[in-house]
PDB file of N, CA and C in Angstrom:
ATOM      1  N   UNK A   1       0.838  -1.177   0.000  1.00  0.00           N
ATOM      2  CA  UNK A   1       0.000   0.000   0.000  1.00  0.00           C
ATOM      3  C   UNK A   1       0.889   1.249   0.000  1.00  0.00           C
ATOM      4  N   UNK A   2       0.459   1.910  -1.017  1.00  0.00           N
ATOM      5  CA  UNK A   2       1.385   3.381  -0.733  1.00  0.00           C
ATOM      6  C   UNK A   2       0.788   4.350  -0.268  1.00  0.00           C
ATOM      7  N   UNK A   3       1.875   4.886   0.672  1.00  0.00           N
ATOM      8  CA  UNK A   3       1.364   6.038   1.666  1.00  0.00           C
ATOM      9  C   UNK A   3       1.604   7.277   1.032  1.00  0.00           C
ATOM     10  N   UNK A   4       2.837   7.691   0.449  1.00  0.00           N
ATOM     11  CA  UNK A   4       2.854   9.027  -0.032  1.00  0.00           C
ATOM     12  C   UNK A   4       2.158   9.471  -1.053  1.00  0.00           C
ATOM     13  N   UNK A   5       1.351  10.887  -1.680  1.00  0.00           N
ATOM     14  CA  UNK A   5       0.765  11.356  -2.531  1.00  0.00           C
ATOM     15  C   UNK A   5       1.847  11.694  -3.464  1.00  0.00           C
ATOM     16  N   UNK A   6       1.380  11.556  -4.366  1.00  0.00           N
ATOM     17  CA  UNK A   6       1.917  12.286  -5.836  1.00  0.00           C
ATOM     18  C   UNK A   6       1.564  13.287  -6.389  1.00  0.00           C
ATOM     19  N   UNK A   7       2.092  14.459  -6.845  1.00  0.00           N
ATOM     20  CA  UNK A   7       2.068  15.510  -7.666  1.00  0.00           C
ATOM     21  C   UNK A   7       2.743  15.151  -9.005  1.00  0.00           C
ATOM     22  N   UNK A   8       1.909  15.649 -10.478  1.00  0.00           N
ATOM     23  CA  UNK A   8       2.551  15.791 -10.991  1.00  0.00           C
ATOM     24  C   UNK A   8       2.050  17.168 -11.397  1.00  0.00           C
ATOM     25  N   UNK A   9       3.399  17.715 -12.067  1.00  0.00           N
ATOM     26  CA  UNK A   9       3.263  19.387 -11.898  1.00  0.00           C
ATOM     27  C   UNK A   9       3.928  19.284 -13.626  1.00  0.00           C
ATOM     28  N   UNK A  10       2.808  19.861 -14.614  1.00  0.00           N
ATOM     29  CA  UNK A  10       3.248  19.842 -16.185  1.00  0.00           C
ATOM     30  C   UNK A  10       3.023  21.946 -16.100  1.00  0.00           C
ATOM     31  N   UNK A  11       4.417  22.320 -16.605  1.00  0.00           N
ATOM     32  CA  UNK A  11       4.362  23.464 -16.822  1.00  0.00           C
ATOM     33  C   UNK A  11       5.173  23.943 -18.233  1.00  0.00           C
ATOM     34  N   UNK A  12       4.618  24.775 -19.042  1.00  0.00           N
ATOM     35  CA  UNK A  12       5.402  25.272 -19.953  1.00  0.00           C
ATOM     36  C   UNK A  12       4.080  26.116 -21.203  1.00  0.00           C
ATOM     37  N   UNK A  13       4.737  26.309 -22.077  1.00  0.00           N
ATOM     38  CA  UNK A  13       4.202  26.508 -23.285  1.00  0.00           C
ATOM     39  C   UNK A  13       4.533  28.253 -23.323  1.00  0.00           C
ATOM     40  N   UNK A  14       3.480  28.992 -23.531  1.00  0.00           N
ATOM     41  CA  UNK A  14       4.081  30.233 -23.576  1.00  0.00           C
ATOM     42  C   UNK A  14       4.327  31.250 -22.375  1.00  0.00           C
ATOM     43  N   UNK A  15       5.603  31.796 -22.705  1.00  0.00           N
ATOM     44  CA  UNK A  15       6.243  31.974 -21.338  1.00  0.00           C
ATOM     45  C   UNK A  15       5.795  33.728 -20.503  1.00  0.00           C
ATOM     46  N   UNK A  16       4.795  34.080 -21.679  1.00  0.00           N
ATOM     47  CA  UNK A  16       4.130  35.481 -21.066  1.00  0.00           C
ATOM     48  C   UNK A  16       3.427  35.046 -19.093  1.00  0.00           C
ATOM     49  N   UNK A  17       3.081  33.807 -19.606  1.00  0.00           N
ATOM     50  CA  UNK A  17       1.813  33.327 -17.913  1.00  0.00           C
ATOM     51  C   UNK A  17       3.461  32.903 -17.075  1.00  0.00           C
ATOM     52  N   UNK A  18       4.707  32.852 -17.352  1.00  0.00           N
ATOM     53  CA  UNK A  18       5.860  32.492 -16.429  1.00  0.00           C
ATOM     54  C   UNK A  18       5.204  30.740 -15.754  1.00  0.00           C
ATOM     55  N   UNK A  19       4.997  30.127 -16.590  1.00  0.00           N
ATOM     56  CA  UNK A  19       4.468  28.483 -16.031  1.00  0.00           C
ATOM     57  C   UNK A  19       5.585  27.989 -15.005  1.00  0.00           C
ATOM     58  N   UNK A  20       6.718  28.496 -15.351  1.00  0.00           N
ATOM     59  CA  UNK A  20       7.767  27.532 -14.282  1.00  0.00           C
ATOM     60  C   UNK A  20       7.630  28.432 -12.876  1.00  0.00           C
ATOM     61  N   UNK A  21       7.938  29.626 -13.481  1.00  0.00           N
ATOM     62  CA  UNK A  21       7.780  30.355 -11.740  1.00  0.00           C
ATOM     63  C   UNK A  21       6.458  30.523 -10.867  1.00  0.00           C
ATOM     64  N   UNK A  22       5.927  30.101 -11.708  1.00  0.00           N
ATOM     65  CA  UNK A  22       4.158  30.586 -10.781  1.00  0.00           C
ATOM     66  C   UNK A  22       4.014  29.151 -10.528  1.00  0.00           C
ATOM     67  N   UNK A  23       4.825  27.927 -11.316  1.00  0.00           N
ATOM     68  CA  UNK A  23       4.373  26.243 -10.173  1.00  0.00           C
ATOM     69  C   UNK A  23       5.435  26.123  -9.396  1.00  0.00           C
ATOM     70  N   UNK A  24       6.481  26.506  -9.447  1.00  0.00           N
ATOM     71  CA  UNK A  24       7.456  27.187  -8.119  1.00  0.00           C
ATOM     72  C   UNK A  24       7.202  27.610  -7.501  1.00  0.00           C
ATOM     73  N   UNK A  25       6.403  28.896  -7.282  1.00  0.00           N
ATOM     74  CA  UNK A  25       5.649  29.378  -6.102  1.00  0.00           C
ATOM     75  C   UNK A  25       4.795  28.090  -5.051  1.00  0.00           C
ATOM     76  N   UNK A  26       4.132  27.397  -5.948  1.00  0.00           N
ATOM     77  CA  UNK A  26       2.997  26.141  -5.086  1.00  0.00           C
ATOM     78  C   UNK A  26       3.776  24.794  -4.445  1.00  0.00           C
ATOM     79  N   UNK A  27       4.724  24.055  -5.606  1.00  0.00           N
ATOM     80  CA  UNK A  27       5.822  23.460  -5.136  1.00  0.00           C
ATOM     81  C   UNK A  27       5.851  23.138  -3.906  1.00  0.00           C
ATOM     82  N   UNK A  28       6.908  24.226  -2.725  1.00  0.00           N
ATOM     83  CA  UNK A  28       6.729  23.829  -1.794  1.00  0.00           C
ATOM     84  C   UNK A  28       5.609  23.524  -0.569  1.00  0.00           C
ATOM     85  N   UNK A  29       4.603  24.222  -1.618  1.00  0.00           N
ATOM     86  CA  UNK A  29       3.617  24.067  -0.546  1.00  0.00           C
ATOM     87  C   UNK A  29       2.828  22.285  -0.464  1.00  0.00           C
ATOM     88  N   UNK A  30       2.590  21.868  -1.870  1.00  0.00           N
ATOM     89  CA  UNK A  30       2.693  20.678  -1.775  1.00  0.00           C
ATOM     90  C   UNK A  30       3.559  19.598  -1.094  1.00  0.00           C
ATOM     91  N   UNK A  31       4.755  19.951  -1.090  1.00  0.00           N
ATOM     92  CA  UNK A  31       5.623  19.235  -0.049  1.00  0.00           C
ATOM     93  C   UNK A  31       5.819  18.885   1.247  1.00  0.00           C
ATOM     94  N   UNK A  32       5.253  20.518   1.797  1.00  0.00           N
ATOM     95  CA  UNK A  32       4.812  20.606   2.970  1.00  0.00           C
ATOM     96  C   UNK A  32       3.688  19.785   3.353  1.00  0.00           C
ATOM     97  N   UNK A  33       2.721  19.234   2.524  1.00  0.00           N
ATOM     98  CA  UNK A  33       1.911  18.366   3.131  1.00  0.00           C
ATOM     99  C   UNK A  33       1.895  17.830   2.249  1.00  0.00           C
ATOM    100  N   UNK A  34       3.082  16.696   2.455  1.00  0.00           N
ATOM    101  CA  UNK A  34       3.259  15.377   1.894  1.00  0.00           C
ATOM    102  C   UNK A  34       3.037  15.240   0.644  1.00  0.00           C
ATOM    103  N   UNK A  35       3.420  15.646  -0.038  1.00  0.00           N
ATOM    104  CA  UNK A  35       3.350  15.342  -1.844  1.00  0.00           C
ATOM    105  C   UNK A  35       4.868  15.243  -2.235  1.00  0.00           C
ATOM    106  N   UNK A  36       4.927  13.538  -3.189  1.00  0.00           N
ATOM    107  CA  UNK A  36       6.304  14.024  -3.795  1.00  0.00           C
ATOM    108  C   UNK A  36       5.795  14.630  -5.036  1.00  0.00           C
ATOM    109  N   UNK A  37       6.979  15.157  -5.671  1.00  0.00           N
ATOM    110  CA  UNK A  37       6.865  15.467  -6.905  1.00  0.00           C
ATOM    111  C   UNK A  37       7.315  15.607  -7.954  1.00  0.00           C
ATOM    112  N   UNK A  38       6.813  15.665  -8.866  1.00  0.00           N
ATOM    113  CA  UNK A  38       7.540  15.022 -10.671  1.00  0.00           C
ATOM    114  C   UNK A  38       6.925  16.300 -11.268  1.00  0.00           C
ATOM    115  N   UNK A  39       8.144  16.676 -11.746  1.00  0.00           N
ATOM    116  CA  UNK A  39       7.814  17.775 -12.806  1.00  0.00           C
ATOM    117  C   UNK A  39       7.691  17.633 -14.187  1.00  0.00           C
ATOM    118  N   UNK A  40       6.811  17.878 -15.267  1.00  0.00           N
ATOM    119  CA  UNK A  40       7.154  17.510 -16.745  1.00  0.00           C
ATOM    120  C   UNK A  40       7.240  18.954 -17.480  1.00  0.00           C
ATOM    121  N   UNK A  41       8.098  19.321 -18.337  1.00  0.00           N
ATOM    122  CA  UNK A  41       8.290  20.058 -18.925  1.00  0.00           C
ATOM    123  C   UNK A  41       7.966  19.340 -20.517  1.00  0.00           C
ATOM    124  N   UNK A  42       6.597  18.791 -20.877  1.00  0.00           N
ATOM    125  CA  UNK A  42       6.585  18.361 -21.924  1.00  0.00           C
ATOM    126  C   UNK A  42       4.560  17.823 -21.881  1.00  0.00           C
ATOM    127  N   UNK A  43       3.367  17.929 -22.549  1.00  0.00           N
ATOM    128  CA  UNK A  43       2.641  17.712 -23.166  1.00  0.00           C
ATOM    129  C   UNK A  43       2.268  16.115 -23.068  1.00  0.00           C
ATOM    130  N   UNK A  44       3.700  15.390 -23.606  1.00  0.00           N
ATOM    131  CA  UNK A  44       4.155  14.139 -24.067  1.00  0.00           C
ATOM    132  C   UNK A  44       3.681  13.335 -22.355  1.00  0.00           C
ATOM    133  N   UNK A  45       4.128  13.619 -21.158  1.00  0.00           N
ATOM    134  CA  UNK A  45       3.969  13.145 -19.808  1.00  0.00           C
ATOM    135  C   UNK A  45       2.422  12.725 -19.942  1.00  0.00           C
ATOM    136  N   UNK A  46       1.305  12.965 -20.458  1.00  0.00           N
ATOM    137  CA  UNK A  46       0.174  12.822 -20.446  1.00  0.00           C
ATOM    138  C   UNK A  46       0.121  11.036 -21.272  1.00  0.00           C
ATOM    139  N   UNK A  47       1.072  10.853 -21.938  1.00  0.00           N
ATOM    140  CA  UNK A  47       0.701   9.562 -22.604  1.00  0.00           C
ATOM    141  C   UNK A  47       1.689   8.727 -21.938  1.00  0.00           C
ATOM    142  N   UNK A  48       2.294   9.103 -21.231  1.00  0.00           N
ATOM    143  CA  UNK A  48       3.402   8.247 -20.016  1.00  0.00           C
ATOM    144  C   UNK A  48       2.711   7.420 -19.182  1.00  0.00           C
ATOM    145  N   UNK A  49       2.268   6.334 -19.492  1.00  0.00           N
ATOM    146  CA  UNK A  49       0.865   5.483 -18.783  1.00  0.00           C
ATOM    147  C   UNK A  49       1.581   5.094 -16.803  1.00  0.00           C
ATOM    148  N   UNK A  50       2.889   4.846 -16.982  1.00  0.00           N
ATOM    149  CA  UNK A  50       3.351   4.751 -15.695  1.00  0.00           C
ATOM    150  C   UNK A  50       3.070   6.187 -14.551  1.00  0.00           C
ATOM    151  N   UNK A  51       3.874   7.458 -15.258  1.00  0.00           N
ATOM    152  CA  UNK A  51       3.660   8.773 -15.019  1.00  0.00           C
ATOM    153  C   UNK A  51       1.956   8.802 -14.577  1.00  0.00           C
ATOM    154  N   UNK A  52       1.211   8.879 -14.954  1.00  0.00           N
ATOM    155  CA  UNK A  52      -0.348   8.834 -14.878  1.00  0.00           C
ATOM    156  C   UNK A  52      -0.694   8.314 -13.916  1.00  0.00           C
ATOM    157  N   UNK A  53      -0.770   6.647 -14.278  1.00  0.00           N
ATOM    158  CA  UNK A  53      -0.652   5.955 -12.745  1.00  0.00           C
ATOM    159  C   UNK A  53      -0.480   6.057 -11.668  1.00  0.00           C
ATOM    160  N   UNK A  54       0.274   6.901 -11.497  1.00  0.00           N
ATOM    161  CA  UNK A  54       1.359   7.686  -9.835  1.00  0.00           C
ATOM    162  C   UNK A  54       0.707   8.613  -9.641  1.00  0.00           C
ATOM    163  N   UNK A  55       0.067   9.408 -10.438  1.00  0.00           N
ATOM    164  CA  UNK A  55      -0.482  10.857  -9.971  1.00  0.00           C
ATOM    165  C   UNK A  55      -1.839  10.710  -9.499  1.00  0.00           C
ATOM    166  N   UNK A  56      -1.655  11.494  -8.045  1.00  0.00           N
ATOM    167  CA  UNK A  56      -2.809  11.905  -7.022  1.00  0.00           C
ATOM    168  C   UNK A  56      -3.167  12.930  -7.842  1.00  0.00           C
ATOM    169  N   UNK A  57      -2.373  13.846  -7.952  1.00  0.00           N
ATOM    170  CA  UNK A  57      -3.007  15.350  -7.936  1.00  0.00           C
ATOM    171  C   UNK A  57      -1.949  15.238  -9.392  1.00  0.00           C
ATOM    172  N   UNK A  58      -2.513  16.141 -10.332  1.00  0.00           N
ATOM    173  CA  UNK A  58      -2.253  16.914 -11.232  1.00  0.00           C
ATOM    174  C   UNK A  58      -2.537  17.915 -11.472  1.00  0.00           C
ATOM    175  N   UNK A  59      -1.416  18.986 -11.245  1.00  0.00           N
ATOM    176  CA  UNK A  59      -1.313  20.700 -11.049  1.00  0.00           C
ATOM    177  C   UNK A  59      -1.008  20.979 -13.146  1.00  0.00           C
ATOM    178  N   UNK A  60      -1.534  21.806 -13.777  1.00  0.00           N
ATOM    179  CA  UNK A  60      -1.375  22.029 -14.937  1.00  0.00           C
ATOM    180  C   UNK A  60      -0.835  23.522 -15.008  1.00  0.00           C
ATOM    181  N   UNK A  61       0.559  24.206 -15.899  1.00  0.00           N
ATOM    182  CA  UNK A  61       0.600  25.623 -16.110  1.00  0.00           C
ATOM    183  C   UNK A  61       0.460  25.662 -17.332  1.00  0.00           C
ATOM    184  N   UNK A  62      -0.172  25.374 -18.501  1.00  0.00           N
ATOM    185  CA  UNK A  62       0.139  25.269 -20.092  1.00  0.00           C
ATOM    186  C   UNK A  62       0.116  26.425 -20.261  1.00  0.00           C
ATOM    187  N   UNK A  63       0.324  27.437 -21.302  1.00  0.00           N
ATOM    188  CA  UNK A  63      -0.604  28.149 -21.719  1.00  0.00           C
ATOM    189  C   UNK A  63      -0.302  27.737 -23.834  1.00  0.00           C
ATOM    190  N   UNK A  64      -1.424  27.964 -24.405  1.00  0.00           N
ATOM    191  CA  UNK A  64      -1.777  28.025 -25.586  1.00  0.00           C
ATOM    192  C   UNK A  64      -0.692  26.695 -25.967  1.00  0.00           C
ATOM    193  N   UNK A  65      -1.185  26.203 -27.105  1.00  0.00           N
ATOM    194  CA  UNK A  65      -0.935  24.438 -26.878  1.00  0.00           C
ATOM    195  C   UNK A  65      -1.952  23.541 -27.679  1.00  0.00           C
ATOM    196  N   UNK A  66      -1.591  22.559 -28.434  1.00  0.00           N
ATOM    197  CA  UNK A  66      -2.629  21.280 -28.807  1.00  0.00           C
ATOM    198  C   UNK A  66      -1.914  20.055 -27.608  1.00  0.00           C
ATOM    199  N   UNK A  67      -3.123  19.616 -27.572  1.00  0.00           N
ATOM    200  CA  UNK A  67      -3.104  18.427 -27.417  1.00  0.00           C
ATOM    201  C   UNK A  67      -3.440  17.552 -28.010  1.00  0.00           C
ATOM    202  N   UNK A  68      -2.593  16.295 -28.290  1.00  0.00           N
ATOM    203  CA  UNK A  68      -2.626  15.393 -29.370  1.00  0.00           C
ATOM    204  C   UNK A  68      -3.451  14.491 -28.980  1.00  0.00           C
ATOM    205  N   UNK A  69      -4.688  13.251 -29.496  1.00  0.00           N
ATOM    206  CA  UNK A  69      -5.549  12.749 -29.041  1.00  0.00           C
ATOM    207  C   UNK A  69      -4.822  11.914 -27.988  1.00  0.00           C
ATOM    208  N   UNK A  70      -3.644  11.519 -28.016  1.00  0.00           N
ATOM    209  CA  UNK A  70      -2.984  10.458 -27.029  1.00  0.00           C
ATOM    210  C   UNK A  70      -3.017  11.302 -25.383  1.00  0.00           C
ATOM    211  N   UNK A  71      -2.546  12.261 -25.865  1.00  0.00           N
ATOM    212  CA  UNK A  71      -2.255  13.664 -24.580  1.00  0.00           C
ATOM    213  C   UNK A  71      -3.557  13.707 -23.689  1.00  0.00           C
ATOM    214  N   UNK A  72      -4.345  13.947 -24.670  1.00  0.00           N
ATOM    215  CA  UNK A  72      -5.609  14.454 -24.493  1.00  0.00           C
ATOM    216  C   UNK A  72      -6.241  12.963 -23.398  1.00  0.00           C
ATOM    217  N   UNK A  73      -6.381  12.062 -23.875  1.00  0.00           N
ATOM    218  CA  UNK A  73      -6.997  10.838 -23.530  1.00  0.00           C
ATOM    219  C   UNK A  73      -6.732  10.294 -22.010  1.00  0.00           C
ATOM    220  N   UNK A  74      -4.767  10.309 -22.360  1.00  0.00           N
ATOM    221  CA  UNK A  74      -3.963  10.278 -20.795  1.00  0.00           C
ATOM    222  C   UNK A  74      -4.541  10.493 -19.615  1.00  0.00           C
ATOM    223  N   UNK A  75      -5.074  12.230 -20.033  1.00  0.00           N
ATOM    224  CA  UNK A  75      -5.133  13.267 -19.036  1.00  0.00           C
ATOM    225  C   UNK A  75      -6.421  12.874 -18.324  1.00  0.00           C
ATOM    226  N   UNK A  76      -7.539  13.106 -19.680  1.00  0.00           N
ATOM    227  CA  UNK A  76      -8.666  13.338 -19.184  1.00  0.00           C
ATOM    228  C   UNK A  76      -9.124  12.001 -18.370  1.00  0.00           C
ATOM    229  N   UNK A  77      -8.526  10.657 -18.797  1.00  0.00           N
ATOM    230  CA  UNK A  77      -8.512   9.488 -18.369  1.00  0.00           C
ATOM    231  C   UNK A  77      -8.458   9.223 -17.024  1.00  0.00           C
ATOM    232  N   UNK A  78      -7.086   9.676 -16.705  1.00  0.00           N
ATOM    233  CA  UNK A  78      -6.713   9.659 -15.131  1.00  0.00           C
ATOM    234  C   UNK A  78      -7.382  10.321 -14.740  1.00  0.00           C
ATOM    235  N   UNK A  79      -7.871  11.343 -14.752  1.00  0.00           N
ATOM    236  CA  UNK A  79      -9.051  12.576 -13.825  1.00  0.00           C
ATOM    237  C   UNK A  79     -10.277  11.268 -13.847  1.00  0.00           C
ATOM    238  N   UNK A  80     -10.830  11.301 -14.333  1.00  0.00           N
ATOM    239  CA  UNK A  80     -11.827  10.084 -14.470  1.00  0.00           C
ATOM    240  C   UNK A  80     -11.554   9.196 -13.794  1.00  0.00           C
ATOM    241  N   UNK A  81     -10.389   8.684 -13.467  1.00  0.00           N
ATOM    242  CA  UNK A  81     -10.000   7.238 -12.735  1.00  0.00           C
ATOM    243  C   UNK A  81      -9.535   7.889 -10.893  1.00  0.00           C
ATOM    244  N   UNK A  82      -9.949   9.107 -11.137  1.00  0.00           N
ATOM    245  CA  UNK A  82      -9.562   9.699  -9.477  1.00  0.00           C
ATOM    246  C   UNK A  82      -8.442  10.767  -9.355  1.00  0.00           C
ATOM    247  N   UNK A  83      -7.871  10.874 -10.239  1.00  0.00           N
ATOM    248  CA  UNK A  83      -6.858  11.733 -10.184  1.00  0.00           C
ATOM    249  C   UNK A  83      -7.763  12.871 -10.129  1.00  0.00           C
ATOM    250  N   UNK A  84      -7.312  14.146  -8.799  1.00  0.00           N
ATOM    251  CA  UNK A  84      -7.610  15.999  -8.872  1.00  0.00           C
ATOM    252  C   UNK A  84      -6.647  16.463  -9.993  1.00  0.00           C
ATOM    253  N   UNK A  85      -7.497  17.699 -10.298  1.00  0.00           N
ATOM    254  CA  UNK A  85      -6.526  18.302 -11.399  1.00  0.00           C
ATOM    255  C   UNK A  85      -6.880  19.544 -10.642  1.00  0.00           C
ATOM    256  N   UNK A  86      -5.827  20.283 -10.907  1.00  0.00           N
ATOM    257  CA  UNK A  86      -5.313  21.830 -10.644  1.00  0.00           C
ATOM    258  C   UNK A  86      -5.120  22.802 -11.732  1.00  0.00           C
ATOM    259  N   UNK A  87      -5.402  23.692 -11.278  1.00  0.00           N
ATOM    260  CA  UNK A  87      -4.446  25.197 -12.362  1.00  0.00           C
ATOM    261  C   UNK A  87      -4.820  26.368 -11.831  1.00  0.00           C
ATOM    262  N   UNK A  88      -4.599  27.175 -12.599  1.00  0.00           N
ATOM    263  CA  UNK A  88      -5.255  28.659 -12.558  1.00  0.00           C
ATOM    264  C   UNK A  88      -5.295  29.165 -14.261  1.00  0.00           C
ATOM    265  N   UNK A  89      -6.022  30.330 -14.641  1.00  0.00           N
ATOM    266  CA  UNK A  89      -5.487  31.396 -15.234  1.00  0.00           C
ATOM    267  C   UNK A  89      -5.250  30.646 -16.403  1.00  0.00           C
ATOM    268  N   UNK A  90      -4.645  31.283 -17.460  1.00  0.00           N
ATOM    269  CA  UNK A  90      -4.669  30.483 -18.780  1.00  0.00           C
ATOM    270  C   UNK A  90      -3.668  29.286 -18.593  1.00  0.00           C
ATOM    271  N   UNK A  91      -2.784  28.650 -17.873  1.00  0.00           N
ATOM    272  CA  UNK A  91      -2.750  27.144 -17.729  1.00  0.00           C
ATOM    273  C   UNK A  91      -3.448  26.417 -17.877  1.00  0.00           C
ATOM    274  N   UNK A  92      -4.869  26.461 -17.317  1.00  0.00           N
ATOM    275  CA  UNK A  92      -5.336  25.309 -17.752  1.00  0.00           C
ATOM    276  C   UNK A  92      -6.846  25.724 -19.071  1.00  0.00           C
ATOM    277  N   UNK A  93      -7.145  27.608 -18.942  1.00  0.00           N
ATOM    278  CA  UNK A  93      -8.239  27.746 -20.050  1.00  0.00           C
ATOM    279  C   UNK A  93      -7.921  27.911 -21.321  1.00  0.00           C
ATOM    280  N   UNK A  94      -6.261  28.171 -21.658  1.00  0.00           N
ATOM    281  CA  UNK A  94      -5.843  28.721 -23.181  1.00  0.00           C
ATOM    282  C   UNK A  94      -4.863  27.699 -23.466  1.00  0.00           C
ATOM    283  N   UNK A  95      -5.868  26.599 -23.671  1.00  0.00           N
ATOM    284  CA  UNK A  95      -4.546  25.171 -23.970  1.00  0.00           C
ATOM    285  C   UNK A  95      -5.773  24.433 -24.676  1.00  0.00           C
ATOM    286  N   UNK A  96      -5.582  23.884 -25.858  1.00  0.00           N
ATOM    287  CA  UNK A  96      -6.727  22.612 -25.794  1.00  0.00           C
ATOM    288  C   UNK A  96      -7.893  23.289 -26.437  1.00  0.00           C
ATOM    289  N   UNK A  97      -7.702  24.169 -27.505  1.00  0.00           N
ATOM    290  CA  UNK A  97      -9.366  24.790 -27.987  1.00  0.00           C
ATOM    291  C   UNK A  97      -9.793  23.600 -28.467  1.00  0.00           C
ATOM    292  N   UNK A  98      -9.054  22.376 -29.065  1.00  0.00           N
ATOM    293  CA  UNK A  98      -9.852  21.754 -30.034  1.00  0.00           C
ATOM    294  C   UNK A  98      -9.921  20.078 -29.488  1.00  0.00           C
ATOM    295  N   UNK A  99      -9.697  19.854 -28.230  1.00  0.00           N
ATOM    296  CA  UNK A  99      -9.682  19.039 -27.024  1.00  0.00           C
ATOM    297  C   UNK A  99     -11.199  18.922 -26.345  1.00  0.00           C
ATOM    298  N   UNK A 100     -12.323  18.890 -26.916  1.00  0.00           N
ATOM    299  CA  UNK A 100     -13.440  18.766 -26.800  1.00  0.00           C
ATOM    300  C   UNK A 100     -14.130  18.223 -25.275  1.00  0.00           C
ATOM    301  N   UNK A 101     -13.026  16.536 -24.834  1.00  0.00           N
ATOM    302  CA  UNK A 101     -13.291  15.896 -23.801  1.00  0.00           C
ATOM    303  C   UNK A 101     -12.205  16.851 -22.891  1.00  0.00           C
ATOM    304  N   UNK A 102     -11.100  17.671 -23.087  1.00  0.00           N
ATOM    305  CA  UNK A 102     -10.753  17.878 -21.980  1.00  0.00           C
ATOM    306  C   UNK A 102     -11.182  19.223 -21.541  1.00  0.00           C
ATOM    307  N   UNK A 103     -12.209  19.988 -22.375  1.00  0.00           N
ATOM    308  CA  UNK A 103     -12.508  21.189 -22.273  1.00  0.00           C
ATOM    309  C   UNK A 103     -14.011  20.979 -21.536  1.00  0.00           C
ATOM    310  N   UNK A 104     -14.500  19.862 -21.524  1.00  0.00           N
ATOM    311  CA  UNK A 104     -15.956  19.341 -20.572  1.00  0.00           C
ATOM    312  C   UNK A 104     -15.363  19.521 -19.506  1.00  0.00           C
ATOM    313  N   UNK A 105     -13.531  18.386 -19.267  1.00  0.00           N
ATOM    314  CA  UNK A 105     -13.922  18.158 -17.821  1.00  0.00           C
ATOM    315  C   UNK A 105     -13.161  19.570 -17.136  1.00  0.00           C
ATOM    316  N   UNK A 106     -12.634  20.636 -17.562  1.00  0.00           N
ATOM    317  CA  UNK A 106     -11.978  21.660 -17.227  1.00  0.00           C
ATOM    318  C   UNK A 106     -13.360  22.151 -16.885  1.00  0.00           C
ATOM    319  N   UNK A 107     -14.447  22.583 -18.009  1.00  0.00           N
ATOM    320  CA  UNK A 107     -15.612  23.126 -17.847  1.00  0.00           C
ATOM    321  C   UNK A 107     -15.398  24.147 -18.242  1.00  0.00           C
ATOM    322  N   UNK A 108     -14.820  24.929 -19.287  1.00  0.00           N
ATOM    323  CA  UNK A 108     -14.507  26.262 -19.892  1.00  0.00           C
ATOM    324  C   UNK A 108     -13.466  25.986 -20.921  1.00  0.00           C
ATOM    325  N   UNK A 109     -13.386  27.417 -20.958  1.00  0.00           N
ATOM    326  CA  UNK A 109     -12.125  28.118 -22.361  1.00  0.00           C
ATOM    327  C   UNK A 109     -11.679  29.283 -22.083  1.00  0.00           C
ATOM    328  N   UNK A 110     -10.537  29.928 -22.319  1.00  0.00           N
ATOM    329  CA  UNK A 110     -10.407  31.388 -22.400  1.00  0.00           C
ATOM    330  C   UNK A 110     -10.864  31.767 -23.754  1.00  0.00           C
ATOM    331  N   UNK A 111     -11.788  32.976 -23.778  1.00  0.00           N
ATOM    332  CA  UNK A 111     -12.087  33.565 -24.932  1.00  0.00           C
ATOM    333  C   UNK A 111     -11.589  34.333 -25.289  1.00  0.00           C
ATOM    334  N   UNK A 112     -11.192  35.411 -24.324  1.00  0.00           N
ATOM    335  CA  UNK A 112     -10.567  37.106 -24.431  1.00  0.00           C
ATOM    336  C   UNK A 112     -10.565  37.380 -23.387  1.00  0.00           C
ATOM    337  N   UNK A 113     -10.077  38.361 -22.895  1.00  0.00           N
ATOM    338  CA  UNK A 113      -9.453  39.358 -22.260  1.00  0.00           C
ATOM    339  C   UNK A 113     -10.556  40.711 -22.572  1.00  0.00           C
ATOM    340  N   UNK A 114     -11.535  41.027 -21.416  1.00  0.00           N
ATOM    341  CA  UNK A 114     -12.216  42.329 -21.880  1.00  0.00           C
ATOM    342  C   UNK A 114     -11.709  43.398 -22.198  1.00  0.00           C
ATOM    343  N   UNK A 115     -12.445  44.082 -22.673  1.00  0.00           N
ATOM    344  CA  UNK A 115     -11.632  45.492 -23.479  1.00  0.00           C
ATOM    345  C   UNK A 115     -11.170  46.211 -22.417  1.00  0.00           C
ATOM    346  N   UNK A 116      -9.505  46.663 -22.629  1.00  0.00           N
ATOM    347  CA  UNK A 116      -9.209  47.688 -21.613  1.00  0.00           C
ATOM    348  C   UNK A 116      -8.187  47.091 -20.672  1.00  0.00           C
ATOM    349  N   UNK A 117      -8.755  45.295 -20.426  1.00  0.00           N
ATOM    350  CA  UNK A 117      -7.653  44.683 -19.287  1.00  0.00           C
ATOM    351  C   UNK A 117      -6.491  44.497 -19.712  1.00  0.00           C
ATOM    352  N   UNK A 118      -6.262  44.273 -21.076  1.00  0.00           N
ATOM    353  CA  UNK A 118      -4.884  44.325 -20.871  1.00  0.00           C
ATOM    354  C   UNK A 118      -4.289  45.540 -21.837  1.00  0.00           C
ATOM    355  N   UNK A 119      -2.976  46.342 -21.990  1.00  0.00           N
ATOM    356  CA  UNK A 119      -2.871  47.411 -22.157  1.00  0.00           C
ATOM    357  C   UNK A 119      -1.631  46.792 -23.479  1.00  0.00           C
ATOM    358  N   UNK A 120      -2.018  47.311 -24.652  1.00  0.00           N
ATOM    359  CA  UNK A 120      -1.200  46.987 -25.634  1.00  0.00           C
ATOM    360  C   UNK A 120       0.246  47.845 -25.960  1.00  0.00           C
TER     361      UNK A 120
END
C-alpha cells in the first residue's frame, strides 16, 4: 500500500503566464503536506501510462498548446479514474481549444481578455 501522494506538476508553453515560476511558487507548498513530486516540462507526460498511474493530484501551467488525441486521452482518463486536477489562469483555459473531452472536464475556455484589461 502506498502512503505518499503524488504531484505531478506539467508546466510550460508560452512563457508570457511564467508556467515555471508561478508552479514554483505552489511546489513547496505541496511538499509541505506530503506530496512528492515530478515535474514535466513536456505535453508528451500525459501519454506516459506509468507517469499517470502515480499521480494523485495533477497541477497544470500550459498556456496556448494542442493536445494530441494520445495527450488528451492520458489526461482526461486519469481525472476520471480519481486523479484531482489543478491550475489557474490560462494554464489550464488557453490550452486545448480543439480538445473537446478535456474542455468538458476543465468546464470552460479562455475567450478574451475584456476590453481595456490588458494594455497593448
Amino acid at each position: 500500500m502506498r502512503l505518499s501522494l503524488r504531484a505531478l506538476i506539467v508546466c510550460g508553453g508560452w512563457e508570457g503566464h511564467e508556467p515555471v515560476a508561478a508552479t514554483s511558487l505552489f511546489a513547496p507548498f505541496l511538499e509541505e503536506h506530503g506530496y512528492e513530486l515530478r515535474l514535466a516540462d513536456s505535453l508528451d507526460v500525459y501519454t506516459d501510462r506509468s507517469a499517470m498511474d502515480a499521480a494523485d493530484l495533477i497541477v497544470q501551467c500550459w498556456t496556448h498548446g494542442r493536445f494530441t488525441g494520445e495527450q488528451e486521452a492520458g489526461l482526461v482518463e486519469r481525472v476520471e479514474a480519481g486523479a484531482g486536477f489543478a491550475g489557474w489562469h490560462g494554464g489550464v483555459l488557453a490550452v486545448g481549444y480543439e480538445a473537446s473531452r478535456y474542455q468538458l472536464m476543465v468546464g470552460g475556455r479562455f475567450l478574451v481578455h475584456p476590453g481595456g484589461f490588458v494594455a497593448r
